[in-house]
Every structure is written in structure tokens, then in C-alpha cells.
Protein backbone atom coordinates (compact mmCIF):
# COMPACT_ATOMS: atom_id res chain seq x y z
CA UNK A 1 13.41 4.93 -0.06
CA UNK A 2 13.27 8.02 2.11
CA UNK A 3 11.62 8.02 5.45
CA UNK A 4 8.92 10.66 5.41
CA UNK A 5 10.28 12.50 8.52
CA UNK A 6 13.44 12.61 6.06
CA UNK A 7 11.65 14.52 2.89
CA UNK A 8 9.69 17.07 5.48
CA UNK A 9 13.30 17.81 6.77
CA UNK A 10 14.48 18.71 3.63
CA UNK A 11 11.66 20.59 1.93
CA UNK A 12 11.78 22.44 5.72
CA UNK A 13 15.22 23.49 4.58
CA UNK A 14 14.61 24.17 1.24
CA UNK A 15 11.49 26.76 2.45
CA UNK A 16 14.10 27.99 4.67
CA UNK A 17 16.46 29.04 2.38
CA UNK A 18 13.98 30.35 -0.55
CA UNK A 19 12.69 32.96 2.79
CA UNK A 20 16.41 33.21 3.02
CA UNK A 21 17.20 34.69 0.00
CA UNK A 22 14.11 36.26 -0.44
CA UNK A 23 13.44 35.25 -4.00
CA UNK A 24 11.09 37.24 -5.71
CA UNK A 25 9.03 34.52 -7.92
CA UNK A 26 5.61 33.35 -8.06
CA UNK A 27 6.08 30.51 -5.77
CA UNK A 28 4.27 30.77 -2.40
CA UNK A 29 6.25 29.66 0.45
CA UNK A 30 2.95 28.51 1.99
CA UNK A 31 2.72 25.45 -1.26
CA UNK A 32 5.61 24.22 -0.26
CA UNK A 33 4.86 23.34 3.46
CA UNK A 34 3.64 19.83 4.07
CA UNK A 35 0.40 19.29 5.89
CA UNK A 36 0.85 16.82 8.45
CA UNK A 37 -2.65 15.50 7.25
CA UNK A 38 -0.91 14.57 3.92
CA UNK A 39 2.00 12.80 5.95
CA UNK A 40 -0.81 10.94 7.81
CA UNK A 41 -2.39 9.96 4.92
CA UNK A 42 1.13 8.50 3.40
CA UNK A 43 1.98 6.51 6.64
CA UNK A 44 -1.88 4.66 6.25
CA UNK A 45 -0.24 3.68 2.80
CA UNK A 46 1.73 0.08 2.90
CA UNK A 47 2.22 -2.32 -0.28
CA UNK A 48 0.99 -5.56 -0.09
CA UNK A 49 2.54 -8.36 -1.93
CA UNK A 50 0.60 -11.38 -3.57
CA UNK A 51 2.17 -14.47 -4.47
CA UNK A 52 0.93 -17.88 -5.55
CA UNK A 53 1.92 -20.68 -4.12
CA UNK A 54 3.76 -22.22 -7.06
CA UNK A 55 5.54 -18.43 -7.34
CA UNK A 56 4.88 -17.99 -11.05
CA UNK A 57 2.92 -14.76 -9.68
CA UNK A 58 4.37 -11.98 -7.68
CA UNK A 59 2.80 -8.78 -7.62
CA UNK A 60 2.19 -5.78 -5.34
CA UNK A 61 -0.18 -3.35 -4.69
CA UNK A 62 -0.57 -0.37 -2.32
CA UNK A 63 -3.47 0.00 0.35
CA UNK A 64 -4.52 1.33 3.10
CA UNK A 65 -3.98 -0.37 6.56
CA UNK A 66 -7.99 0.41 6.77
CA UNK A 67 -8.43 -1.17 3.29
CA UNK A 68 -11.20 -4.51 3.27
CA UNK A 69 -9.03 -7.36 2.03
CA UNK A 70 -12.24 -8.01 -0.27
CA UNK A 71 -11.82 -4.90 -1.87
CA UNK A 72 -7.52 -5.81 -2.32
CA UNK A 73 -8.67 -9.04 -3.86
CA UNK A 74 -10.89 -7.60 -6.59
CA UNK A 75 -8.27 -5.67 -7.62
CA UNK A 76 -5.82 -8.22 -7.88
CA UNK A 77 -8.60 -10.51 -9.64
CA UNK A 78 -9.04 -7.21 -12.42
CA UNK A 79 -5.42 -8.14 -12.82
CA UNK A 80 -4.89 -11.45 -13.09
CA UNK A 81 -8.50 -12.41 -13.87
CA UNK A 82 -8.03 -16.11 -14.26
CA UNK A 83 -7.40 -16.88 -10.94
CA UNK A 84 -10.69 -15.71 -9.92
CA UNK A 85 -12.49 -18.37 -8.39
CA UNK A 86 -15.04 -20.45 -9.97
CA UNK A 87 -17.10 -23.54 -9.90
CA UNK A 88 -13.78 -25.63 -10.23
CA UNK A 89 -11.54 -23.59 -7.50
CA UNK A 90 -11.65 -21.95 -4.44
CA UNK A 91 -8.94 -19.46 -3.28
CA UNK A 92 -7.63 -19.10 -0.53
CA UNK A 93 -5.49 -16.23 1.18
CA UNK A 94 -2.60 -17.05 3.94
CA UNK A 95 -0.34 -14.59 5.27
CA UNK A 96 2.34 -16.27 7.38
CA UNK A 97 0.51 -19.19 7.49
CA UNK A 98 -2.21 -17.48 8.78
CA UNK A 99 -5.62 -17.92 6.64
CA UNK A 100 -6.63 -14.19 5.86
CA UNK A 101 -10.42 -13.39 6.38
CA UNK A 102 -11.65 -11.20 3.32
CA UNK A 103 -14.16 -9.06 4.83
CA UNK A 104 -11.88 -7.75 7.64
CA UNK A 105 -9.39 -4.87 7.05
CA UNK A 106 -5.46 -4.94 6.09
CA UNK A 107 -4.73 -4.49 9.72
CA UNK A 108 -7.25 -6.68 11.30
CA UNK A 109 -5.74 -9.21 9.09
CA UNK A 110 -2.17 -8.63 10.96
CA UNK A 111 -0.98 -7.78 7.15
CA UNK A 112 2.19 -5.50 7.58
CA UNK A 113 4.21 -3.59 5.10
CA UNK A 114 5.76 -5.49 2.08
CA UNK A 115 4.30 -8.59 3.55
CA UNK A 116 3.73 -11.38 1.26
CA UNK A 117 0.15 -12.61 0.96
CA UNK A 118 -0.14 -16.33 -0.32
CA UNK A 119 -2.65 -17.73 -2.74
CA UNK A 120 -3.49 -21.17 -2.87
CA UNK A 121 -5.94 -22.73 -5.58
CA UNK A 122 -7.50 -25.52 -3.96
CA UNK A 123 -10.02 -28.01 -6.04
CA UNK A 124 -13.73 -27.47 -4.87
């Protein structure tokens, strides 16, 4: 995958040579400039990966650093809704052996990109 700094380069260049040549089309050289905002926005961006324990389950998803881990975990439970806990088990989250608290954020949690978040279904 290309670094970000990588793709402004080359769209950079590519604005650089469409001024060059001074094509005549409908395309406004403006549209093609990257606002740094938007490259911001990417770089808050990180996938997270969730595996159980036993490894039957791997599966990512993309969130922001400032992301609730809550709000990661209901979306992982609208996919794979029967692990959701219930009266018989009670999940828990470890990253790096680390137990994960679900109402702080991604980074509060110390979760990193493509870092592997652990469930464990334990009997209540």
C-alpha cells in the first residue's frame, strides 16, 4: 500500500503536467489538489483486527484512532451476532495481553494499526 505522502506526490505531478500542457478540458486543476484536511482525516483511519481466541474468527475493520471501542464492538457484534454476550457468556477484549476497556477510545486503549484485538468467551 502507498504511503499517503507517496499518492500527494504523484497527483502533485500529475497537476503539474496537465498545467504543463495546458489541456483544454473540463477538468479543474483546483479538483485535483488534495486538501491536507482530507490527508488528516486518512491518517486518523487504522484497521483493527478481531480474532477469537480459538482463531476460527479473523476479521478487520477500519476506525478512527478517536473511535469508542464500544462503538467497534457493536459493529463487530452486527457481524458476527452470536458472539454477542448473553446470560451464558461474557466477552472479553485483550490486546497484547492487555484487557481493553470498552468505553475508552482506540488510542486510549494503546490499539495501533493492524493490531490484533483478542476475544475470549468466558462462562458467566
Amino acid at each position: 500500500m502507498k504511503k499517503l505522502k507517496d499518492i500527494n506526490n504523484e497527483l502533485s505531478n500529475k497537476i503539474k503536467l496537465l498545467q504543463s500542457n495546458n489541456l483544454n478540458n473540463n477538468i479543474k486543476i483546483d479538483e485535483l489538489k488534495i486538501n491536507d484536511n482530507n490527508i488528516n482525516e486518512l491518517k486518523d483511519l487504522i484497521p483493527v483486527i478481531f480474532q477469537t481466541i480459538d482463531k476460527k474468527i479473523t476479521y478487520a475493520f477500519i476506525c478512527r484512532k478517536t473511535d469508542k471501542f464500544n462503538r467497534i464492538e457493536e459493529k463487530f457484534y452486527e457481524t458476527f451476532p452470536e458472539l454477542e454476550e448473553n446470560e451464558e457468556y461474557e466477552n472479553k477484549f485483550k490486546i497484547k495481553d492487555k484487557r481493553i476497556i470498552k468505553t475508552k477510545t482506540i488510542a486510549q486503549n494503546h490499539i495501533n494499526y493492524s493490531d490484533i484485538v483478542v476475544l475470549n468467551r468466558e462462562k458467566v
